[in-house]
N, C-alpha and C. Protein backbone atom coordinates (compact mmCIF):
# COMPACT_ATOMS: atom_id res chain seq x y z
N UNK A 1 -160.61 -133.99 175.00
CA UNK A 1 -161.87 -133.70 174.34
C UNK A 1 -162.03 -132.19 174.20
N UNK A 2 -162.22 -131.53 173.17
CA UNK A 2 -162.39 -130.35 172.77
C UNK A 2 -164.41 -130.03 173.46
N UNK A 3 -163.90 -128.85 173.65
CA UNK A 3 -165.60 -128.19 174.16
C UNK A 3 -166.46 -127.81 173.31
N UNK A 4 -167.55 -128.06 173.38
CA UNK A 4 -168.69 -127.56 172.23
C UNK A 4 -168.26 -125.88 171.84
N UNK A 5 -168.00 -125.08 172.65
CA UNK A 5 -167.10 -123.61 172.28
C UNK A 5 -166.07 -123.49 171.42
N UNK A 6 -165.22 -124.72 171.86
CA UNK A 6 -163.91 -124.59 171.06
C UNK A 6 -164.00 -125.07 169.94
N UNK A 7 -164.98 -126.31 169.73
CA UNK A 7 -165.47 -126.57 168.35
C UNK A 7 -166.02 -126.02 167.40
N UNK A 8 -166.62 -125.21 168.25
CA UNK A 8 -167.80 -124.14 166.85
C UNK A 8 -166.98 -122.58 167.02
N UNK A 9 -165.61 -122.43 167.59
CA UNK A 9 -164.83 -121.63 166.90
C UNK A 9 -164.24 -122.16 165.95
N UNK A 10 -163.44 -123.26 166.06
CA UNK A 10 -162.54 -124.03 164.70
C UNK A 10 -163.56 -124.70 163.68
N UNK A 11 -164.96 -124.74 163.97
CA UNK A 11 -165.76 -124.77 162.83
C UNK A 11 -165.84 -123.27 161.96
N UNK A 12 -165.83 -122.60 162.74
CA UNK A 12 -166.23 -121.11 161.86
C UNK A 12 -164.68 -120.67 161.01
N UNK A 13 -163.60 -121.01 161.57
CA UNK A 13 -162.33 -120.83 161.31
C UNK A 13 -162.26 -121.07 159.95
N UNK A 14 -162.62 -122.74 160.39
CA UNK A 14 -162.66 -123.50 158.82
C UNK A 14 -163.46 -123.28 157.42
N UNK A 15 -164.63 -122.53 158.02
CA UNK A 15 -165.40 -122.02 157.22
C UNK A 15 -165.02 -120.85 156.36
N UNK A 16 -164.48 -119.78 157.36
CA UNK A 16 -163.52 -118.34 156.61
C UNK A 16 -162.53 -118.65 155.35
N UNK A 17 -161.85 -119.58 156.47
CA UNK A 17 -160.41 -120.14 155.29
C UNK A 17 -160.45 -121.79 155.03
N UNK A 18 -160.91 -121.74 153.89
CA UNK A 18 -161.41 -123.07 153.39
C UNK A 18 -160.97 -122.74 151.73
N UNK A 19 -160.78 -124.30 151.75
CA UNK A 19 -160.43 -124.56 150.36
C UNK A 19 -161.60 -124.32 149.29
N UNK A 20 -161.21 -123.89 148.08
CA UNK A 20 -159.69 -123.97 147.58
C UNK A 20 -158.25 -122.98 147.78
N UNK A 21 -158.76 -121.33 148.35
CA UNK A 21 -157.96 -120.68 148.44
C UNK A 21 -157.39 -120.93 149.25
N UNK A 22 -158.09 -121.21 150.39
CA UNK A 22 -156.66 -121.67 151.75
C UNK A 22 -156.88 -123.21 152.46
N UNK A 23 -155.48 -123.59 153.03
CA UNK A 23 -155.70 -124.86 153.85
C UNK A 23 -156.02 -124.47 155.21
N UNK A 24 -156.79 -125.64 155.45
CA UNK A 24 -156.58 -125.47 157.42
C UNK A 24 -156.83 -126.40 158.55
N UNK A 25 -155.66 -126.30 159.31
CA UNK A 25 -155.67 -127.36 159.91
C UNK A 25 -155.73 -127.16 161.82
N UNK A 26 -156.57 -127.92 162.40
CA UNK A 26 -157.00 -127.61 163.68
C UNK A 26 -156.09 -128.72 164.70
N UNK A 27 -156.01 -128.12 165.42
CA UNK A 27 -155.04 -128.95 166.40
C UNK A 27 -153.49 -129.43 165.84
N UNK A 28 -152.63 -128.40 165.52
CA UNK A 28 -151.87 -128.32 164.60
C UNK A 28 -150.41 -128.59 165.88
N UNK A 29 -149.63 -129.55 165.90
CA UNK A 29 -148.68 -129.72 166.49
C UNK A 29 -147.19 -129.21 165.53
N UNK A 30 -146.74 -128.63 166.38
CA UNK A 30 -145.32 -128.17 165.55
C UNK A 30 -144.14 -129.12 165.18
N UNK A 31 -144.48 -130.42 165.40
CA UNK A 31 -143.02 -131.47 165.44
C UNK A 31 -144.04 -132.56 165.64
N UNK A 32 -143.08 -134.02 165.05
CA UNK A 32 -143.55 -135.33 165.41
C UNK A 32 -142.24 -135.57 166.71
N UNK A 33 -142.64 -136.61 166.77
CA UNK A 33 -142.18 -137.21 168.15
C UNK A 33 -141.73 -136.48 169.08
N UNK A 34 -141.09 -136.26 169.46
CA UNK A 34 -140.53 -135.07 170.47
C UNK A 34 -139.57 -134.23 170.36
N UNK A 35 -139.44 -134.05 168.86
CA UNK A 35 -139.21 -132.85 168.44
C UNK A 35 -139.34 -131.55 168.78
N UNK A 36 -140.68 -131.33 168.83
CA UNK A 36 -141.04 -129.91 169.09
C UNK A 36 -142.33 -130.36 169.71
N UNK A 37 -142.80 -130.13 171.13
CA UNK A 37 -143.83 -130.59 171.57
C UNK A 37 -145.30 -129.46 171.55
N UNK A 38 -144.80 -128.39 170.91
CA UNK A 38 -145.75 -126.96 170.92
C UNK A 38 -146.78 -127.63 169.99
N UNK A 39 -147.56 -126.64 170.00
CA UNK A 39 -148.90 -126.80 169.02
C UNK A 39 -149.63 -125.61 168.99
N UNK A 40 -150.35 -125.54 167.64
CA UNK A 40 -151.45 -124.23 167.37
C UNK A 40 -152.72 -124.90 167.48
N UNK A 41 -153.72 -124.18 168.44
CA UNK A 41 -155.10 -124.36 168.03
C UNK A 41 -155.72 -124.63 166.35
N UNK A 42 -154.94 -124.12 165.46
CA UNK A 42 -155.33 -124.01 164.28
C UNK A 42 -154.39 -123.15 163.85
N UNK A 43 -153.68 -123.44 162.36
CA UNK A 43 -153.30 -122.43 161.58
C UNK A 43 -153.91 -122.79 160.16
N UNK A 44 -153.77 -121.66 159.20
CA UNK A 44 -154.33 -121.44 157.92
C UNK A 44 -152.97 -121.16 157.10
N UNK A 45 -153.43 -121.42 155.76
CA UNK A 45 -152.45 -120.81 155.04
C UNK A 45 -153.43 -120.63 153.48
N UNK A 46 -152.73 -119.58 153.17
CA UNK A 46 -153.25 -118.91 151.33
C UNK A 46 -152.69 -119.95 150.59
N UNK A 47 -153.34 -120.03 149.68
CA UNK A 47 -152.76 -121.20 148.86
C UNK A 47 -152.43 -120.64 147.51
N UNK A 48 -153.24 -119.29 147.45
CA UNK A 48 -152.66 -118.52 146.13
C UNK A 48 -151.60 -117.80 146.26
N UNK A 49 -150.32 -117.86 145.69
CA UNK A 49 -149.10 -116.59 145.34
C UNK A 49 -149.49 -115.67 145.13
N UNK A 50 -150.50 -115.41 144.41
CA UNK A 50 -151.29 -113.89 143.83
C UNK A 50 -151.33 -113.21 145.54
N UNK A 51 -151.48 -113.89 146.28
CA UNK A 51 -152.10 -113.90 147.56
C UNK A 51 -151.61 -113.42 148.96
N UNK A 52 -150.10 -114.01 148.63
CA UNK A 52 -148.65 -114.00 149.20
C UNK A 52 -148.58 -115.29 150.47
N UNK A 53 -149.28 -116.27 149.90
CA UNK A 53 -148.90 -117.51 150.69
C UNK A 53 -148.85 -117.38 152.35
N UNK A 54 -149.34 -116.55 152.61
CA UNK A 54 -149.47 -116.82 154.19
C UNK A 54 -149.77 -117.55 155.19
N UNK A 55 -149.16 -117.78 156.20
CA UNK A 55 -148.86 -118.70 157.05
C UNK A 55 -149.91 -118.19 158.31
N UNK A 56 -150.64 -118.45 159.18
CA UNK A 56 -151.63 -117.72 159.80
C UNK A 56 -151.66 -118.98 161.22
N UNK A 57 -151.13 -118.36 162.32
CA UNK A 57 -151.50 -119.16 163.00
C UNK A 57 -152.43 -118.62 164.49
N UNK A 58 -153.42 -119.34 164.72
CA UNK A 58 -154.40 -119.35 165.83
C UNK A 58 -153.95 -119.80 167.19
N UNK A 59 -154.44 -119.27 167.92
CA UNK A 59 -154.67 -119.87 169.29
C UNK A 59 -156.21 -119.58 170.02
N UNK A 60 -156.94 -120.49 170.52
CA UNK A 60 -158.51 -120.25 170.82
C UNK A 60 -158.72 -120.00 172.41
N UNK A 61 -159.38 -119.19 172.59
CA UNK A 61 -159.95 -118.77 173.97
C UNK A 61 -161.28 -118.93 174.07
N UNK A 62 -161.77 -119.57 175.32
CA UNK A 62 -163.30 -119.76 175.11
C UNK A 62 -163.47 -119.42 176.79
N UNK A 63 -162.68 -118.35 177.65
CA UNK A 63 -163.15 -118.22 178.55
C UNK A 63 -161.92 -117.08 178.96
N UNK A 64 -162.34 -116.35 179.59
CA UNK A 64 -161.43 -114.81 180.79
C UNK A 64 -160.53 -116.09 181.19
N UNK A 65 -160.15 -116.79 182.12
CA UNK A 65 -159.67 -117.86 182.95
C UNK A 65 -158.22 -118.43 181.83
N UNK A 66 -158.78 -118.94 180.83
CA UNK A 66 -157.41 -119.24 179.79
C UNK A 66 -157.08 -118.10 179.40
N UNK A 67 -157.92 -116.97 178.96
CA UNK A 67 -157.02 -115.80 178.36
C UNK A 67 -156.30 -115.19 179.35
N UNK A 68 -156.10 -115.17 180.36
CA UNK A 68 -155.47 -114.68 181.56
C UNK A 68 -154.35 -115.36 181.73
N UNK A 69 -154.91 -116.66 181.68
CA UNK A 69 -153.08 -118.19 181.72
C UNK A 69 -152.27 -117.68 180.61
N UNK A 70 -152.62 -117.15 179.05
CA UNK A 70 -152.11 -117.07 178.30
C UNK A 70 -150.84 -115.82 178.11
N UNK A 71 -151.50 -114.73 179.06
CA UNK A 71 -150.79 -113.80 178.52
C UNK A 71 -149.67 -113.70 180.21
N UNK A 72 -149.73 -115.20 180.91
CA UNK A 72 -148.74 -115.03 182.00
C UNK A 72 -147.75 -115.72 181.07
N UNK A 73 -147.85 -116.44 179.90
CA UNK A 73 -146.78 -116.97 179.36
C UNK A 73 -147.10 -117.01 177.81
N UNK A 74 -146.64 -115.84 177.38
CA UNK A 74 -146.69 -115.31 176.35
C UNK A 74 -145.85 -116.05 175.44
N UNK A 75 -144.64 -116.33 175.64
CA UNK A 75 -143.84 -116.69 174.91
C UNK A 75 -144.15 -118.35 174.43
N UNK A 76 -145.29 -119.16 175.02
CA UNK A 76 -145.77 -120.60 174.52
C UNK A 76 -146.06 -120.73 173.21
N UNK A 77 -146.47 -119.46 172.62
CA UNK A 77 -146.99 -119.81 170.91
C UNK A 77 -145.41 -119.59 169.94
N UNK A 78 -144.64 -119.26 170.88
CA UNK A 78 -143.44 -118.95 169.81
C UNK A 78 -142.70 -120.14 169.00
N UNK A 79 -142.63 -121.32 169.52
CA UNK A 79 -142.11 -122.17 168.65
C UNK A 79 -143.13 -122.45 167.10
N UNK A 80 -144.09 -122.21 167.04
CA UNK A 80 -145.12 -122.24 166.31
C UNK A 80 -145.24 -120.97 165.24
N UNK A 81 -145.50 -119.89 166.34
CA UNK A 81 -145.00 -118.60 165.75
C UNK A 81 -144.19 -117.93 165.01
N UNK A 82 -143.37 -118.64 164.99
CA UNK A 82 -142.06 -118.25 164.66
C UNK A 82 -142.08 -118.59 163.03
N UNK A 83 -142.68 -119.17 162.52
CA UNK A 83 -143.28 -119.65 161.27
C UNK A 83 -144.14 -119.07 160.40
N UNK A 84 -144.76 -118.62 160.94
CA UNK A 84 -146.52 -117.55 160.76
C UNK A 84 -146.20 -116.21 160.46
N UNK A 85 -147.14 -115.88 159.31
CA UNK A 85 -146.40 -114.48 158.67
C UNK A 85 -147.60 -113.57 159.82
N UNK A 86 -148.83 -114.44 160.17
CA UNK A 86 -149.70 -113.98 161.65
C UNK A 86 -149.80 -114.40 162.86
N UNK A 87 -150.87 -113.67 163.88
CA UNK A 87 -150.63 -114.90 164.82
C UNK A 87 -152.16 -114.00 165.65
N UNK A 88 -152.96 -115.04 165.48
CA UNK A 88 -154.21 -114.32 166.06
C UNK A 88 -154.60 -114.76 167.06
N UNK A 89 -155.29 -114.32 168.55
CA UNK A 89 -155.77 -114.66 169.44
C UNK A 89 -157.33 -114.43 169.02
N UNK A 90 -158.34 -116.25 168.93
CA UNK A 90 -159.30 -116.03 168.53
C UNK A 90 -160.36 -116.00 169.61
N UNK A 91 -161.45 -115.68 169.99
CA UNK A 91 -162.05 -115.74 171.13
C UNK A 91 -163.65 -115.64 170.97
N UNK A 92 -164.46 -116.14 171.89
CA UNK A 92 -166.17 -116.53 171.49
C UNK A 92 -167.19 -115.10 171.76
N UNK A 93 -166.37 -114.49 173.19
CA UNK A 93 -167.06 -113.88 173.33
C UNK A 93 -166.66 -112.33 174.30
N UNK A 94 -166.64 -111.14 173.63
CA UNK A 94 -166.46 -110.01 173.35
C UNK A 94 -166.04 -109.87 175.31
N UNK A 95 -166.52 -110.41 176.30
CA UNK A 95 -166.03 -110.28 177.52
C UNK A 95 -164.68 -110.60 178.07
N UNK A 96 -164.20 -111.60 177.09
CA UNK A 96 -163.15 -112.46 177.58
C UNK A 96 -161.57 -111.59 177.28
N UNK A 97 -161.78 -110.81 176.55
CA UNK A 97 -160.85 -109.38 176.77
C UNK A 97 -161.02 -108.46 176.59
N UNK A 98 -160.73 -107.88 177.67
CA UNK A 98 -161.16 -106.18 178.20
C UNK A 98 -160.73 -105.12 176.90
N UNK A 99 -161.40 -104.13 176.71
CA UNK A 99 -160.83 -103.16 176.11
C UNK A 99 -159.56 -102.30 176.35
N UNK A 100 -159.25 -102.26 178.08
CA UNK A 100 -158.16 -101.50 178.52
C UNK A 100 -157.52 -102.56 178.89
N UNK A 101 -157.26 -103.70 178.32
CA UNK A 101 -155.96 -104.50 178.27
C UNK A 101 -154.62 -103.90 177.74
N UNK A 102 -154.14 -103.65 178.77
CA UNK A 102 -152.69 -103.04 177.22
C UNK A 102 -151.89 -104.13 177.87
N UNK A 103 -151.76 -105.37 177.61
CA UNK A 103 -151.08 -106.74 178.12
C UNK A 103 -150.67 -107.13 176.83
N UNK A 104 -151.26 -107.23 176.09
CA UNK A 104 -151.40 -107.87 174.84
C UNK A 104 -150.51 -107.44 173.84
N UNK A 105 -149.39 -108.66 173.60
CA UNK A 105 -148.05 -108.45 172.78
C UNK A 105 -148.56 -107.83 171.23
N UNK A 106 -147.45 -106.77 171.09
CA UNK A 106 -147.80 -105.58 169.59
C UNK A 106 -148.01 -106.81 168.39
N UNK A 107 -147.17 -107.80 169.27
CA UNK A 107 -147.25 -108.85 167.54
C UNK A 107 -148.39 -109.76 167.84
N UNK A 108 -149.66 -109.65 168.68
CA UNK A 108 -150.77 -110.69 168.28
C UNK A 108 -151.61 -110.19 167.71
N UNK A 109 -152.63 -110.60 166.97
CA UNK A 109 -153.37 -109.80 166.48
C UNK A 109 -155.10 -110.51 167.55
N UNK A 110 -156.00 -109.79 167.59
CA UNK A 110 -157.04 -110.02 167.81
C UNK A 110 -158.50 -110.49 167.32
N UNK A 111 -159.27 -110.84 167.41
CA UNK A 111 -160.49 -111.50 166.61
C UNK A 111 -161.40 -112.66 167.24
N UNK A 112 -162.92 -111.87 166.98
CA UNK A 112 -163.58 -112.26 168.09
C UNK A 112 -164.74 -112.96 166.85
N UNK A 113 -165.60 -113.92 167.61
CA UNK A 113 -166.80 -114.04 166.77
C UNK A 113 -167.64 -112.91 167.13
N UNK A 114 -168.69 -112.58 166.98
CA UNK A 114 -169.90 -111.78 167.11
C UNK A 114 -170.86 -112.67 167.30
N UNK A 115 -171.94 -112.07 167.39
CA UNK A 115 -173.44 -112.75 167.89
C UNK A 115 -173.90 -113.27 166.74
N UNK A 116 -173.58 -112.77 165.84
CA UNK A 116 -174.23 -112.95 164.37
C UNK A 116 -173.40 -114.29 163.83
N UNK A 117 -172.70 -114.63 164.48
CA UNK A 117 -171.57 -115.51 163.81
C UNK A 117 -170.15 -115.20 162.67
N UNK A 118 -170.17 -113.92 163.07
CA UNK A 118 -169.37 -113.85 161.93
C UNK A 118 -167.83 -112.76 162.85
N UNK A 119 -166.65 -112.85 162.20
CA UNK A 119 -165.50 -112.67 162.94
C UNK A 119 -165.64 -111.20 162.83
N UNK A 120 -164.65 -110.92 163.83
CA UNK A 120 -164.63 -109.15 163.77
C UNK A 120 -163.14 -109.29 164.28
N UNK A 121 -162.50 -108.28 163.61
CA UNK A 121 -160.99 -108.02 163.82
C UNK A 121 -161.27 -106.75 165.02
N UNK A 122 -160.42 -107.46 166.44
CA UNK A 122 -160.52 -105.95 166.93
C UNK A 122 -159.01 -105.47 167.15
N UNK A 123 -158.44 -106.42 166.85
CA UNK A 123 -156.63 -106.04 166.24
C UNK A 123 -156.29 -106.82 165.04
N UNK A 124 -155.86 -105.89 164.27
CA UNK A 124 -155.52 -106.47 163.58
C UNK A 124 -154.03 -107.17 163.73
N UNK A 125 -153.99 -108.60 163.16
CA UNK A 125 -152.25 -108.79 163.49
C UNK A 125 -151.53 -108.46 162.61
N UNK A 126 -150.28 -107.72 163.15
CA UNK A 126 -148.77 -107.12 162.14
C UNK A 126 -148.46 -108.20 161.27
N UNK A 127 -148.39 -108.25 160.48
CA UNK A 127 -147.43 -108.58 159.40
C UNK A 127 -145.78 -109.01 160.24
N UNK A 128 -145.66 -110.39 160.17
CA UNK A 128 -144.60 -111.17 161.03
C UNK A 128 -143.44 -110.85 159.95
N UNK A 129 -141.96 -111.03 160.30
CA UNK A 129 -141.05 -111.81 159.83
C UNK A 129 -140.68 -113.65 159.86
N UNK A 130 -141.33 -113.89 159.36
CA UNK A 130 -141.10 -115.80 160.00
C UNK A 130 -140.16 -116.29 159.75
N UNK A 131 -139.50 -117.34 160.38
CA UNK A 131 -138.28 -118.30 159.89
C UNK A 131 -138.87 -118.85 158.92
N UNK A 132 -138.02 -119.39 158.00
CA UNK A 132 -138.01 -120.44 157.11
C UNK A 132 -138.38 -121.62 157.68
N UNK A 133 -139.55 -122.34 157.55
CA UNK A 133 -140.27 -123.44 158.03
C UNK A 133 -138.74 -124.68 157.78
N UNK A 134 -138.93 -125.55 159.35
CA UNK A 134 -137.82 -126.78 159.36
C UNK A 134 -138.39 -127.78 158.64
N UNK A 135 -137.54 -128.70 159.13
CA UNK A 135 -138.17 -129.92 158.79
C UNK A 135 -139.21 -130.75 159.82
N UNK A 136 -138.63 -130.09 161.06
CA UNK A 136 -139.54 -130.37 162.14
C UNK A 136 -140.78 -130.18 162.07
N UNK A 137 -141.53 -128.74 161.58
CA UNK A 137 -142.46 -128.46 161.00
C UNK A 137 -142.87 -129.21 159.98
N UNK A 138 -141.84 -128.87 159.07
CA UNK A 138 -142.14 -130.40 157.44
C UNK A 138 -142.92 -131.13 157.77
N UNK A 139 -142.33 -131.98 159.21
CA UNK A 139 -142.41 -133.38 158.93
C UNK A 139 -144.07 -133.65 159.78
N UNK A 140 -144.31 -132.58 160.84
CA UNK A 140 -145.52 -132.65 161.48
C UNK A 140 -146.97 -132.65 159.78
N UNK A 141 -146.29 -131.32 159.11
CA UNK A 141 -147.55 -131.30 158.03
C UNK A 141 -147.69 -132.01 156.77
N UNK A 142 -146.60 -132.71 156.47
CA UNK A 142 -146.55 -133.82 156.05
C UNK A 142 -147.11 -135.05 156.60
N UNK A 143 -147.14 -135.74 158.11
CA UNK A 143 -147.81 -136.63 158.80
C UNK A 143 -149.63 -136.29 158.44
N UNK A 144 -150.01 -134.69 158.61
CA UNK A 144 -151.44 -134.55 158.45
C UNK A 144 -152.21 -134.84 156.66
N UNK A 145 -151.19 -134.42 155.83
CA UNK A 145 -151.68 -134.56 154.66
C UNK A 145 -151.26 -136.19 154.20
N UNK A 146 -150.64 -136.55 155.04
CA UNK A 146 -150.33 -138.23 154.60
C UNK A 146 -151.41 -139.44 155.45
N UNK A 147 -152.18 -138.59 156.13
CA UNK A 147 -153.29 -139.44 156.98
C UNK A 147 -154.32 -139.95 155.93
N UNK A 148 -155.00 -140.92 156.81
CA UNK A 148 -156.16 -141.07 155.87
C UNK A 148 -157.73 -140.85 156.36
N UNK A 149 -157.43 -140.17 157.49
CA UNK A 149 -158.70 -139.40 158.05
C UNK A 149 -159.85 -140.42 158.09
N UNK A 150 -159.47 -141.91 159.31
CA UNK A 150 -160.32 -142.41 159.94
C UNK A 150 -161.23 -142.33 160.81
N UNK A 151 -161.06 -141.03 161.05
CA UNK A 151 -162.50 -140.24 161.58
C UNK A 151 -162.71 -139.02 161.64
N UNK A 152 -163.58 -138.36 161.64
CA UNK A 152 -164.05 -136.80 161.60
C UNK A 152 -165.04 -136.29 162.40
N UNK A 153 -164.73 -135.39 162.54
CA UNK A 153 -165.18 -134.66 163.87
C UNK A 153 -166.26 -133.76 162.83
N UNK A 154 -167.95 -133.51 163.46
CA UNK A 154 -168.83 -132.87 162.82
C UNK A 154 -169.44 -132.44 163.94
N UNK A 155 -169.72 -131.26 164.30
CA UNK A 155 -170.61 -130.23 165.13
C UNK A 155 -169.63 -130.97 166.59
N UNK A 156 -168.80 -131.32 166.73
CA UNK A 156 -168.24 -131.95 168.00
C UNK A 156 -168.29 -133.30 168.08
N UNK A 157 -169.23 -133.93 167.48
CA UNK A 157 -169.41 -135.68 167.74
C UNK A 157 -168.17 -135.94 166.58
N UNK A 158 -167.35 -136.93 166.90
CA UNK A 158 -166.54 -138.20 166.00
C UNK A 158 -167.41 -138.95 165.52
N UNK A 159 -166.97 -139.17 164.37
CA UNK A 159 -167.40 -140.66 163.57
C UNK A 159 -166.31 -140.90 162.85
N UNK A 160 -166.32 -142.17 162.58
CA UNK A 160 -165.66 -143.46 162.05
C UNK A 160 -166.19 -143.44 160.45
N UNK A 161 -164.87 -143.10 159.90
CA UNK A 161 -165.22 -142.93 158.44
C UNK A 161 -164.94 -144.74 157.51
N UNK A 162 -166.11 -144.91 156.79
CA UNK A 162 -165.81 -145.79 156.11
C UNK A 162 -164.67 -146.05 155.47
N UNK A 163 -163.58 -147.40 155.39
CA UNK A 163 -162.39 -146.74 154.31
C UNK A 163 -162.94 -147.36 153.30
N UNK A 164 -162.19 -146.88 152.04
CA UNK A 164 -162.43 -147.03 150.71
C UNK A 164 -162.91 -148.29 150.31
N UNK A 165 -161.59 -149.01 151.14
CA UNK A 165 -161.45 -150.69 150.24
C UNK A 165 -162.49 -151.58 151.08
N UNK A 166 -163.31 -151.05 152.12
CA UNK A 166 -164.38 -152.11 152.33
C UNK A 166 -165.78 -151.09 152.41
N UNK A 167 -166.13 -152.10 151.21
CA UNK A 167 -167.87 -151.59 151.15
C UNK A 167 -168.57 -152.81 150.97
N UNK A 168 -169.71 -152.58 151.90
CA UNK A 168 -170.37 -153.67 152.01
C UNK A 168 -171.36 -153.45 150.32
């Protein structure tokens, strides 16, 4: 179960980068079956060429306690990473990393909400080299756009989406 925190970051996420210019997808696993068992909190991608198609991937912090687990094992977002022309550490609230952190790998980038609700870059992330996306990858974002989204998640509560072919 995702936390009312972690939800109304990947709500605001979705809100920034939302279609039509970009896709985005939350709870983003890197492989089906046991392929690749990694996963992104969320990644985005540009959907315009004008744009340069970028690959953008998240990881969410909603407390000091995980951002601390995270940077003892830095190297967990890399199977994921490795894909992403970004790679942002997103976070709720301006305490949860210090200013005199110098922990924090040259290639993440940073970004916090504000009080106001709205994101603030306090690193920006480098510009990646990525691999050429597998099929392993393929086949995970292929499974999400081939769903038929029997339920949806709104402010944190699930519901049970009507399907098409039965209406009362």
């Amino acid at each position: 179960m995702i936390s009312k925190k972690t939800q109304n970051l990947i709500d605001k996420l979705r809100e920034k980068y939302s279609y039509p210019r970009k896709a985005f997808i939350s709870e983003f696993r890197g492989g089906t079956g046991w392929a690749r068992e990694s996963r992104a909190d969320a990644i985005a991608m540009d959907l315009w060429p004008s744009k340069g198609l970028e690959l953008i991937g998240f990881e969410l912090k909603t407390s000091r306690q995980d951002w601390l687990k995270e940077l003892k094992n830095k190297d967990k977002c890399e199977p994921i990473k490795q894909f992403c022309d970004r790679w942002y550490v997103v976070y709720d609230e301006q305490r949860i990393v210090r200013d005199w952190e110098d922990k924090i790998p040259e290639d993440w980038g940073l970004m916090y909400l504000d009080y106001n609700g709205e994101f603030c870059i306090k690193k920006e992330a480098p510009k990646l080299k990525p691999e050429p996306i597998d099929r392993v990858f393929l086949a995970s974002l292929m499974r999400i756009a081939s769903n038929s989204f029997d339920e949806i998640i709104i402010n944190g509560r699930k519901y049970q989406a009507i399907p098409k072919n039965k209406t009362n």
